[in-house]
C-alpha atoms as a PDB file:
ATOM      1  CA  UNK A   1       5.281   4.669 -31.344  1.00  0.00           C
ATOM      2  CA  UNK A   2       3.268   8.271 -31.201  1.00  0.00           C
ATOM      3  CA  UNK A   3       0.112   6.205 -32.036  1.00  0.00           C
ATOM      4  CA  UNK A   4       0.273   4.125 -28.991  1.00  0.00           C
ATOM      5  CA  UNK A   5      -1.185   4.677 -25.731  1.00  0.00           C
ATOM      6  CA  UNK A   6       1.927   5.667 -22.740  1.00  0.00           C
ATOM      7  CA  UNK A   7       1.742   2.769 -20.387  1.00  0.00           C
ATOM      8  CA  UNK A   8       2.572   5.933 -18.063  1.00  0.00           C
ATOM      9  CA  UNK A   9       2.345   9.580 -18.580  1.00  0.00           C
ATOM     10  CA  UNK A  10       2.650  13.167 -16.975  1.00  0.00           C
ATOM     11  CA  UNK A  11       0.317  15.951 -18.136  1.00  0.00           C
ATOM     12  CA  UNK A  12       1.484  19.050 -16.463  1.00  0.00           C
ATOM     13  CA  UNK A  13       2.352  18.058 -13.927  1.00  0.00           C
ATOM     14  CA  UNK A  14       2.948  20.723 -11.163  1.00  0.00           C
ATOM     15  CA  UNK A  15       3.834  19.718  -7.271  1.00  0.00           C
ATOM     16  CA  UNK A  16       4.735  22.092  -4.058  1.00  0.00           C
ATOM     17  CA  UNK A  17       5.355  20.844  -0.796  1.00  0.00           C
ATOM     18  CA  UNK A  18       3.606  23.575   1.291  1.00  0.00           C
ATOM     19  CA  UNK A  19       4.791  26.849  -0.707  1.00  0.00           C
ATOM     20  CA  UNK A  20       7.852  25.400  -2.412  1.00  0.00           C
ATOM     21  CA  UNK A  21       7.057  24.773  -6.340  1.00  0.00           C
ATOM     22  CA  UNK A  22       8.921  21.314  -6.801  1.00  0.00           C
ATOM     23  CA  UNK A  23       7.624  20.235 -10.403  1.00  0.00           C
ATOM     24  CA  UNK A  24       7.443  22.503 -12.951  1.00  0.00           C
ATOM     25  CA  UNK A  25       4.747  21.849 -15.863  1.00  0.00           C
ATOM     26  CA  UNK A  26       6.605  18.359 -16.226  1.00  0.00           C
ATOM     27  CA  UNK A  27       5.316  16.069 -19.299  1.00  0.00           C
ATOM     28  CA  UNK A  28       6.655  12.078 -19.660  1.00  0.00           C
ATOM     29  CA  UNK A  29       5.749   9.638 -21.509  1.00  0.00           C
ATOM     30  CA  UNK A  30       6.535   5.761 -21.277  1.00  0.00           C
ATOM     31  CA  UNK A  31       5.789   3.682 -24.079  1.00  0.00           C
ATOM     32  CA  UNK A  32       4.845  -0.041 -23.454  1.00  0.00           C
ATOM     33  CA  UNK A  33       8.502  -2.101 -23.530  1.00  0.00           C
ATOM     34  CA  UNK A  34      10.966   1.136 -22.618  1.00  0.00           C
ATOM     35  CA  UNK A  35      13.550   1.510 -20.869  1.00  0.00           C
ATOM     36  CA  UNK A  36      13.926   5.747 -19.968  1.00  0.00           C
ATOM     37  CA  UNK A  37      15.838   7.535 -17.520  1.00  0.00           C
ATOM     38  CA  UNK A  38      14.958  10.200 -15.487  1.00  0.00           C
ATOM     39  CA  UNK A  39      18.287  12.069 -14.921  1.00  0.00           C
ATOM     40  CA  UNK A  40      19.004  14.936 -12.770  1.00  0.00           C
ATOM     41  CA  UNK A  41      21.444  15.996  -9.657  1.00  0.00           C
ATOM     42  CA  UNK A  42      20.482  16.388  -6.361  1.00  0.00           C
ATOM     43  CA  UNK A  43      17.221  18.532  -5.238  1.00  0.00           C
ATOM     44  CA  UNK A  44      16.084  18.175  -9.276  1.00  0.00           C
ATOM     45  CA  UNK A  45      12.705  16.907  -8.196  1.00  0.00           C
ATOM     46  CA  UNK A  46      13.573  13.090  -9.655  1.00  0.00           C
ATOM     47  CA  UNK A  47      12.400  11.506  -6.342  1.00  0.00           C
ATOM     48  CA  UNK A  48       9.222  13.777  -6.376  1.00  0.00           C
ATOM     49  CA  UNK A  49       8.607  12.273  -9.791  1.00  0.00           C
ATOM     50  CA  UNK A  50       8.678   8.897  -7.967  1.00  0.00           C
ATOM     51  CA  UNK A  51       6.497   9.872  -5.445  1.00  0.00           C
ATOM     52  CA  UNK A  52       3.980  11.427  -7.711  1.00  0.00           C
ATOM     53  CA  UNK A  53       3.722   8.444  -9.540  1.00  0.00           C
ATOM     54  CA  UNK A  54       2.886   6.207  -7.052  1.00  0.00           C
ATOM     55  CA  UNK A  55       0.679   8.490  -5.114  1.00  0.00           C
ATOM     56  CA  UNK A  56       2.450   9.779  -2.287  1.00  0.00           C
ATOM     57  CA  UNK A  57       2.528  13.210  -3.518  1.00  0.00           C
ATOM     58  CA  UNK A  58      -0.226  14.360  -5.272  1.00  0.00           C
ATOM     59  CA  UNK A  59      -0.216  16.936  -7.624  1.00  0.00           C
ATOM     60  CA  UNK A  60      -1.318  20.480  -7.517  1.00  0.00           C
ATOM     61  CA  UNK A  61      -2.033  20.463 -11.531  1.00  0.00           C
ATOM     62  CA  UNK A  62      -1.952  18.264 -14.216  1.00  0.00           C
ATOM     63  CA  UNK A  63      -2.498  13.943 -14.262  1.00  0.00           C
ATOM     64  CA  UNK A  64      -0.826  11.046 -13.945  1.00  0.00           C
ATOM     65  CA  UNK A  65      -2.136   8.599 -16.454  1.00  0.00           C
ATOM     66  CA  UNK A  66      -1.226   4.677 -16.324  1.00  0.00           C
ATOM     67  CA  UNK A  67      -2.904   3.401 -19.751  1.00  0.00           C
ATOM     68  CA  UNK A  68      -4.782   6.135 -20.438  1.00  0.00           C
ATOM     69  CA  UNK A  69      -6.301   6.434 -17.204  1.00  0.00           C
ATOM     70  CA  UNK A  70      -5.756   9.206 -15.144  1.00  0.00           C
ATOM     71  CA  UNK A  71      -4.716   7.675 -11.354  1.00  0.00           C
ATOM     72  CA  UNK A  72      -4.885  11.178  -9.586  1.00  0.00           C
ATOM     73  CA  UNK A  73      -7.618   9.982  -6.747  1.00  0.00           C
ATOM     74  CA  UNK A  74      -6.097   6.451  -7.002  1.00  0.00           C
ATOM     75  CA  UNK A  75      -4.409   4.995  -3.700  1.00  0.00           C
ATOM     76  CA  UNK A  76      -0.858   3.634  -4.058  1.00  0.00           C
ATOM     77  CA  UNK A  77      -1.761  -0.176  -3.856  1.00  0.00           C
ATOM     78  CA  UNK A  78      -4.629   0.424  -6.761  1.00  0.00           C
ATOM     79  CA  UNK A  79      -1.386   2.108  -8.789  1.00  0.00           C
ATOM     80  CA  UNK A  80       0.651  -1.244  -7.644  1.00  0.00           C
ATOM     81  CA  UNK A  81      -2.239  -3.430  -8.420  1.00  0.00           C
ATOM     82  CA  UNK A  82      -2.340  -1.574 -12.212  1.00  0.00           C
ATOM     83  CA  UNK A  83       1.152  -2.541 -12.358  1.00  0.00           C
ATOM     84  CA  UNK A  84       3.277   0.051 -10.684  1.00  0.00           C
ATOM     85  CA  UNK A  85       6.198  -1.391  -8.933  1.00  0.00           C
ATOM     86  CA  UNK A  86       9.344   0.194  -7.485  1.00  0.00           C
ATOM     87  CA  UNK A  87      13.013  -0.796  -6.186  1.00  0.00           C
ATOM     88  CA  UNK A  88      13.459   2.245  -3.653  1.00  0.00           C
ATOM     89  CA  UNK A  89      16.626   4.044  -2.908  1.00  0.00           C
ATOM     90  CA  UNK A  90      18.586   1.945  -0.616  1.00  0.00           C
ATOM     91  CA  UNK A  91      16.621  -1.157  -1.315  1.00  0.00           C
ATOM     92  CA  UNK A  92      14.516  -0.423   2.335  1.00  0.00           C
ATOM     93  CA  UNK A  93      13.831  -4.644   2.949  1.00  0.00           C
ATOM     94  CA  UNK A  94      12.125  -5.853   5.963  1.00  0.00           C
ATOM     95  CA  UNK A  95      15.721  -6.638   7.548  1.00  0.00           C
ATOM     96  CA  UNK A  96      14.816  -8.608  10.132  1.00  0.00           C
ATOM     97  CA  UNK A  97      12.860 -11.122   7.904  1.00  0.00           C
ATOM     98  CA  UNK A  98      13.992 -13.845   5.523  1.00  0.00           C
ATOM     99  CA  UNK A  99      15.118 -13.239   1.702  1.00  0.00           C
ATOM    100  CA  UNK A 100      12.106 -15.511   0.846  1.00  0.00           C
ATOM    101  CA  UNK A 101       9.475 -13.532   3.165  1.00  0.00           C
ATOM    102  CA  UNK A 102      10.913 -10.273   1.606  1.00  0.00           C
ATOM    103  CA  UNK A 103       9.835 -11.672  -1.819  1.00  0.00           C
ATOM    104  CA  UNK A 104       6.608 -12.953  -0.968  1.00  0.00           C
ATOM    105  CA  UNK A 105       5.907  -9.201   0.252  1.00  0.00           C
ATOM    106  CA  UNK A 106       6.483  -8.635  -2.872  1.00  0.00           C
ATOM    107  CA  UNK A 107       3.678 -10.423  -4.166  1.00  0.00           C
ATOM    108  CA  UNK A 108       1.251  -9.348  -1.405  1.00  0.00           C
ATOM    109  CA  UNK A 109      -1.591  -8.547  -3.511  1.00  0.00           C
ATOM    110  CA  UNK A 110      -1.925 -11.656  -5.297  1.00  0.00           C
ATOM    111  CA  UNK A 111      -2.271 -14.070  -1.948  1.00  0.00           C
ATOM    112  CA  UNK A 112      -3.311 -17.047  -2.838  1.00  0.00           C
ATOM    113  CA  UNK A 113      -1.812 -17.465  -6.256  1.00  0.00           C
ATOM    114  CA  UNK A 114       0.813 -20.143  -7.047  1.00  0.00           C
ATOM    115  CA  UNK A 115       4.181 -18.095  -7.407  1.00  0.00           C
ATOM    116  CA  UNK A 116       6.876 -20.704  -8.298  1.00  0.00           C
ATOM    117  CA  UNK A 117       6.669 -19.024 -11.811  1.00  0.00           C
ATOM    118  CA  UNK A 118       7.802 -15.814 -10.082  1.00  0.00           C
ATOM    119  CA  UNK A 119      10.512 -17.508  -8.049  1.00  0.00           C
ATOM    120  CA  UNK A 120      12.136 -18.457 -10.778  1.00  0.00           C
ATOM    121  CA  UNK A 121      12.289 -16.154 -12.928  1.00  0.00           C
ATOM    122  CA  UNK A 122      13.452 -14.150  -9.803  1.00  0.00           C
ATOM    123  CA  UNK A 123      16.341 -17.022  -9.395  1.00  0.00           C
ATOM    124  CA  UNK A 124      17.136 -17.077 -13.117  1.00  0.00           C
ATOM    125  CA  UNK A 125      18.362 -13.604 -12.612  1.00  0.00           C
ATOM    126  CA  UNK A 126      19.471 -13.717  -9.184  1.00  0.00           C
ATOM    127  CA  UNK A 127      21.331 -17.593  -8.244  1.00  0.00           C
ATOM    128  CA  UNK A 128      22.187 -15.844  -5.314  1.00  0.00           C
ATOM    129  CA  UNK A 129      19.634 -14.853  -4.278  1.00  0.00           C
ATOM    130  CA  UNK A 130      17.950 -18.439  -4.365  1.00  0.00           C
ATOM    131  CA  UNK A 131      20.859 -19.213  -2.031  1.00  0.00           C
ATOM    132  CA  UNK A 132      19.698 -17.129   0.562  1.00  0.00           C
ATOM    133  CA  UNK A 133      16.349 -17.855   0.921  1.00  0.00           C
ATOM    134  CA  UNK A 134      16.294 -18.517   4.611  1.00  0.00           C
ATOM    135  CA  UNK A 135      18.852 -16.429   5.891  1.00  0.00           C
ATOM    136  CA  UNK A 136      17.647 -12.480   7.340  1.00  0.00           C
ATOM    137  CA  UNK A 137      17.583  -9.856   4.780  1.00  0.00           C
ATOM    138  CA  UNK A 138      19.808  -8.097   6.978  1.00  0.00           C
ATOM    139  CA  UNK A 139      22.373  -9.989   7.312  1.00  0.00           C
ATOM    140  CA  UNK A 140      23.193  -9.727   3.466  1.00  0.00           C
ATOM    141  CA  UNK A 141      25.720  -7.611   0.993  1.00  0.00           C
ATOM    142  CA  UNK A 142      25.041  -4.484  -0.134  1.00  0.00           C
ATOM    143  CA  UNK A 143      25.033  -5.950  -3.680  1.00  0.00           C
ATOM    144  CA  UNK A 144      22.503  -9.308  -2.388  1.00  0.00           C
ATOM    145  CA  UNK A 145      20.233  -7.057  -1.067  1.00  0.00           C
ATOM    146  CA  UNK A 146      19.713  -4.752  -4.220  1.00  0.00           C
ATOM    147  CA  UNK A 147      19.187  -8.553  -5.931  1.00  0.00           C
ATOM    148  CA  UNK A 148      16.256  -9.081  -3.792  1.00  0.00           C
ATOM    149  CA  UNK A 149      14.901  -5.937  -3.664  1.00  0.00           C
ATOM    150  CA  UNK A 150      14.635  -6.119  -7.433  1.00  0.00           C
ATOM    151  CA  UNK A 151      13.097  -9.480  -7.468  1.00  0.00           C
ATOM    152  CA  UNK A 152      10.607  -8.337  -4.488  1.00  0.00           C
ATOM    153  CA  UNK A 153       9.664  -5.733  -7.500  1.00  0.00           C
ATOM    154  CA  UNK A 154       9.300  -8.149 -10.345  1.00  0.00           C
ATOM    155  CA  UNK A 155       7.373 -10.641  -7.583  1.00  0.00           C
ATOM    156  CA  UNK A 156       4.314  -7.726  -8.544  1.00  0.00           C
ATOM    157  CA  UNK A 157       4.400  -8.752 -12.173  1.00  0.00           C
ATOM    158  CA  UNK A 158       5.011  -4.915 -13.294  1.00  0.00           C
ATOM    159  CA  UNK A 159       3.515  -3.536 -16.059  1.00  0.00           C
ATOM    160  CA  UNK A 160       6.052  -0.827 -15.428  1.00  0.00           C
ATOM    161  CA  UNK A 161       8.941  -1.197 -12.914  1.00  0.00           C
ATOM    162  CA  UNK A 162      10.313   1.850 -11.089  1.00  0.00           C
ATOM    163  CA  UNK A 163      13.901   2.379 -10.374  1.00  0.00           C
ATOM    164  CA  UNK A 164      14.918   5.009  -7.629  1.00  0.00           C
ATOM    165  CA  UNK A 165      18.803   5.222  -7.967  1.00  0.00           C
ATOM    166  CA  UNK A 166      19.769   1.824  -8.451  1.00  0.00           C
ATOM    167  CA  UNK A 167      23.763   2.272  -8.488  1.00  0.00           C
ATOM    168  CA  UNK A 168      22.861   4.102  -5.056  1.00  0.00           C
ATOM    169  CA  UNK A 169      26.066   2.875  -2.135  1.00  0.00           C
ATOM    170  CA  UNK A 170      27.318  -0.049  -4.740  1.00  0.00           C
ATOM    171  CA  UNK A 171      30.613  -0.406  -5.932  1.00  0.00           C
ATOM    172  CA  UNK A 172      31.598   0.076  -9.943  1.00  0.00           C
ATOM    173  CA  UNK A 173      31.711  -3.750 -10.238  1.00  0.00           C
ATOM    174  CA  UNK A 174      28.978  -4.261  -8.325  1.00  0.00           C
ATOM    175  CA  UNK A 175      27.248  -1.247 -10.715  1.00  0.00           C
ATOM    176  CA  UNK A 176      27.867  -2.692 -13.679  1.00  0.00           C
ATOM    177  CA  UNK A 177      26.306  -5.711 -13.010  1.00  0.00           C
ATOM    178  CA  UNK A 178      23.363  -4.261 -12.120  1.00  0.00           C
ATOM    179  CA  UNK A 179      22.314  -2.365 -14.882  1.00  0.00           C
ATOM    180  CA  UNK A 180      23.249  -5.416 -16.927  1.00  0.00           C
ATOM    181  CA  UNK A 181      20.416  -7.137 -15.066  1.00  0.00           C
ATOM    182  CA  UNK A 182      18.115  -4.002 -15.520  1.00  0.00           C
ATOM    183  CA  UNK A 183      18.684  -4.403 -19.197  1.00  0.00           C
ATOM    184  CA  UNK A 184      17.872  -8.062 -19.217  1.00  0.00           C
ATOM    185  CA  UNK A 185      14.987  -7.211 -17.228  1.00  0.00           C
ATOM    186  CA  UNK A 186      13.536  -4.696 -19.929  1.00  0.00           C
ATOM    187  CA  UNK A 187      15.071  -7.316 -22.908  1.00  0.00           C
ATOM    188  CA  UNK A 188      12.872 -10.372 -21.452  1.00  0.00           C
ATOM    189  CA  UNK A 189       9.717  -7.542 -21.846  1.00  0.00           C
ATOM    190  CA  UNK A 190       9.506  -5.275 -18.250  1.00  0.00           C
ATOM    191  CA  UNK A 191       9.069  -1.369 -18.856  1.00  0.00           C
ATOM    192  CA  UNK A 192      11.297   0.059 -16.886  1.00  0.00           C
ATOM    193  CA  UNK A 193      11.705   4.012 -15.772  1.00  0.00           C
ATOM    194  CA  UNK A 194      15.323   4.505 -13.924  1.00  0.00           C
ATOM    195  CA  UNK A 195      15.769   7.421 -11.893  1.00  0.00           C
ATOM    196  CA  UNK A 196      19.577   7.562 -11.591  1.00  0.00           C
ATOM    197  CA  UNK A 197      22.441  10.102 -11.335  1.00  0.00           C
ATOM    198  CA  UNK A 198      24.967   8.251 -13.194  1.00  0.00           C
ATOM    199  CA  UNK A 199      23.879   9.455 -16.596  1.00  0.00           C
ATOM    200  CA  UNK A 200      26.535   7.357 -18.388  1.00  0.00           C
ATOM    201  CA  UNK A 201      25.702   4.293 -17.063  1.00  0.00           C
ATOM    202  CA  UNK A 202      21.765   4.839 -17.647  1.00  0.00           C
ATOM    203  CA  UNK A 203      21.881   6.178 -20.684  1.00  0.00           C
ATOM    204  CA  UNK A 204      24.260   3.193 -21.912  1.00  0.00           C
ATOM    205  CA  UNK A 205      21.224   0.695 -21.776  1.00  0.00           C
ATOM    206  CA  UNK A 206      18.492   3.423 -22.157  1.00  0.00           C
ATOM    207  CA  UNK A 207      15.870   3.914 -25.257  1.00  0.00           C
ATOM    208  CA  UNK A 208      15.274   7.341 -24.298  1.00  0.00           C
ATOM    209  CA  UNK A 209      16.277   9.712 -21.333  1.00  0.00           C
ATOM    210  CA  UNK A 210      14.654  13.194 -19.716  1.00  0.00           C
ATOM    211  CA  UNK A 211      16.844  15.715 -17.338  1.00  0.00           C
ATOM    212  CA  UNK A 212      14.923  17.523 -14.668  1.00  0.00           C
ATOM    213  CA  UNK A 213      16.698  20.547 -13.217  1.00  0.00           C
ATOM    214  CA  UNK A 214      14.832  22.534 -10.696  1.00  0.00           C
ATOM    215  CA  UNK A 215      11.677  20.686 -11.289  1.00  0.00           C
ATOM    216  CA  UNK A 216      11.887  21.863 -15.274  1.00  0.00           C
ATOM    217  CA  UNK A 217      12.591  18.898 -18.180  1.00  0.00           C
ATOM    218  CA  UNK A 218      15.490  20.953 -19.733  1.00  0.00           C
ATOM    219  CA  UNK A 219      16.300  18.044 -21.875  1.00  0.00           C
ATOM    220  CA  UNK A 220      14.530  14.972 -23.904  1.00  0.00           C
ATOM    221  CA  UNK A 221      15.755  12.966 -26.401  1.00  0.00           C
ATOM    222  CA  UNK A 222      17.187   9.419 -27.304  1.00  0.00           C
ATOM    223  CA  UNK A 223      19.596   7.841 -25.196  1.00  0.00           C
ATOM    224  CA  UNK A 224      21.854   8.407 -27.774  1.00  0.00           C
ATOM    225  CA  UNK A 225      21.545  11.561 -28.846  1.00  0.00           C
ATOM    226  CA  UNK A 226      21.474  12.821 -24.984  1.00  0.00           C
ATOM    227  CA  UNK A 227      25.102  11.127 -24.630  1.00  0.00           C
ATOM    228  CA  UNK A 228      26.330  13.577 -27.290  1.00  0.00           C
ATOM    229  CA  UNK A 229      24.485  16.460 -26.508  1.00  0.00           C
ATOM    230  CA  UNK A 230      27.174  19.554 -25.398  1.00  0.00           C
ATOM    231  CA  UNK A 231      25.032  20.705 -22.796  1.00  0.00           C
ATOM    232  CA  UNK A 232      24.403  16.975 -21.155  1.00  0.00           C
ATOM    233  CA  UNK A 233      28.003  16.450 -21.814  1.00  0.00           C
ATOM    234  CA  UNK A 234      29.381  19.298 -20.229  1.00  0.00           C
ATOM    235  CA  UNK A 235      26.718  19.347 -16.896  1.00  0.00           C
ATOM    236  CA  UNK A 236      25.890  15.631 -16.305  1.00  0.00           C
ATOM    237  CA  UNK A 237      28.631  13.296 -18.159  1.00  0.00           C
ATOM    238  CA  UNK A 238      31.774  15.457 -16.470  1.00  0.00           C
ATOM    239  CA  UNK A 239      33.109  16.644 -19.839  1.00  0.00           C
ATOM    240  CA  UNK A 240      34.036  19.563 -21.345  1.00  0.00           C
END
């Protein structure tokens, strides 16, 4: 793996918001195919990381590299048209638009392109979803709209696909099945980087995991090893 190019990377990465030092000389990598998990409690900087990668915060020092290529003076939609694409915190649909409007948005900077291969791989996931097509966004489930707010993500073809706290307001059931459908996701070929709190359940489908604590990586290592590390198992997994 070491002699393949990161299909997304952090060099150094420090960022403030006005005087406050938020990341903390933080280096990622995200090999072509992954699935890693950016885990961390609350005020860790893991939403930060987000933002830097897509170009809402920008850096003091260091890069952000997609392929290589360092994005730092990129705009967001030249990272999304790369092949950045995220399913936000609290899925954040147009609410008073249809399911299938929601989707197309989702697809916004390929207008013009036939997208009934996208559709359906979004319904092969999703049945329900397909079953909603007309009716408003806002009128669904908690649990439907996390289903479209995913597809809306995969609509953008990803080359790497985001997740901001995906078992965010969603019951265990309703948990569960989602990060089956993240793994199925990665599986069928999608690199995927999950920001999440619930360390068991990420790390259960993960290749490899970082913690951020106060802006610092304190800990990086296989999915596997991280679920029997003491120190992750005594701070992050609730055991002692």
């Amino acid at each position: 793996m070491t002699d393949q190019t990161p299909v997304l990377s952090f060099r150094g990465i420090n960022t403030h918001y006005g005087a406050v030092h938020i990341l903390k000389d933080v280096d990622i990598d995200i090999y072509a195919g992954e699935m890693v998990s950016l885990l961390g409690g609350n005020a860790s900087g893991k939403t930060t990381t987000l933002k830097t990668i897509l170009g809402y915060v920008q850096p003091t020092t260091g890069e952000v590299l997609l392929d290589g290529v360092s994005v730092n003076d990129w705009s967001t939609a030249d990272r999304v048209a790369h092949g950045v694409s995220m399913v936000p915190e609290n899925r954040r649909l147009f609410k008073r638009m249809t399911v299938r409007e929601n989707l197309e948005i989702g697809a916004y900077l390929r207008s013009g392109e036939d997208l009934s291969t996208d559709f359906d791989r979004v319904f092969d996931l999703f049945p329900r979803v397909k079953e909603r097509l007309g009716q408003k966004a806002g009128t669904l489930s908690g649990g439907e709209q996390q289903m479209v707010a995913m597809g809306r993500a995969l609509m953008a073809r990803p080359k790497v696909l985001l997740m901001d706290e995906p078992s965010m307001g969603l019951a265990p059931v309703l948990v569960a099945q989602n990060f089956e459908i993240i793994e199925r996701i990665n599986k069928a070929g999608t690199t995927v980087f999950v920001v999440e709190q619930n360390a068991n359940m990420a790390l259960s489908i993960a290749d490899r995991g970082y913690v951020l604590q106060t802006g610092r990586i304190v800990l990086a290592d296989t999915a596997q090893a991280l679920l029997q590390n003491p120190q992750m198992r005594e701070a992050y997994l609730g055991e002692v």
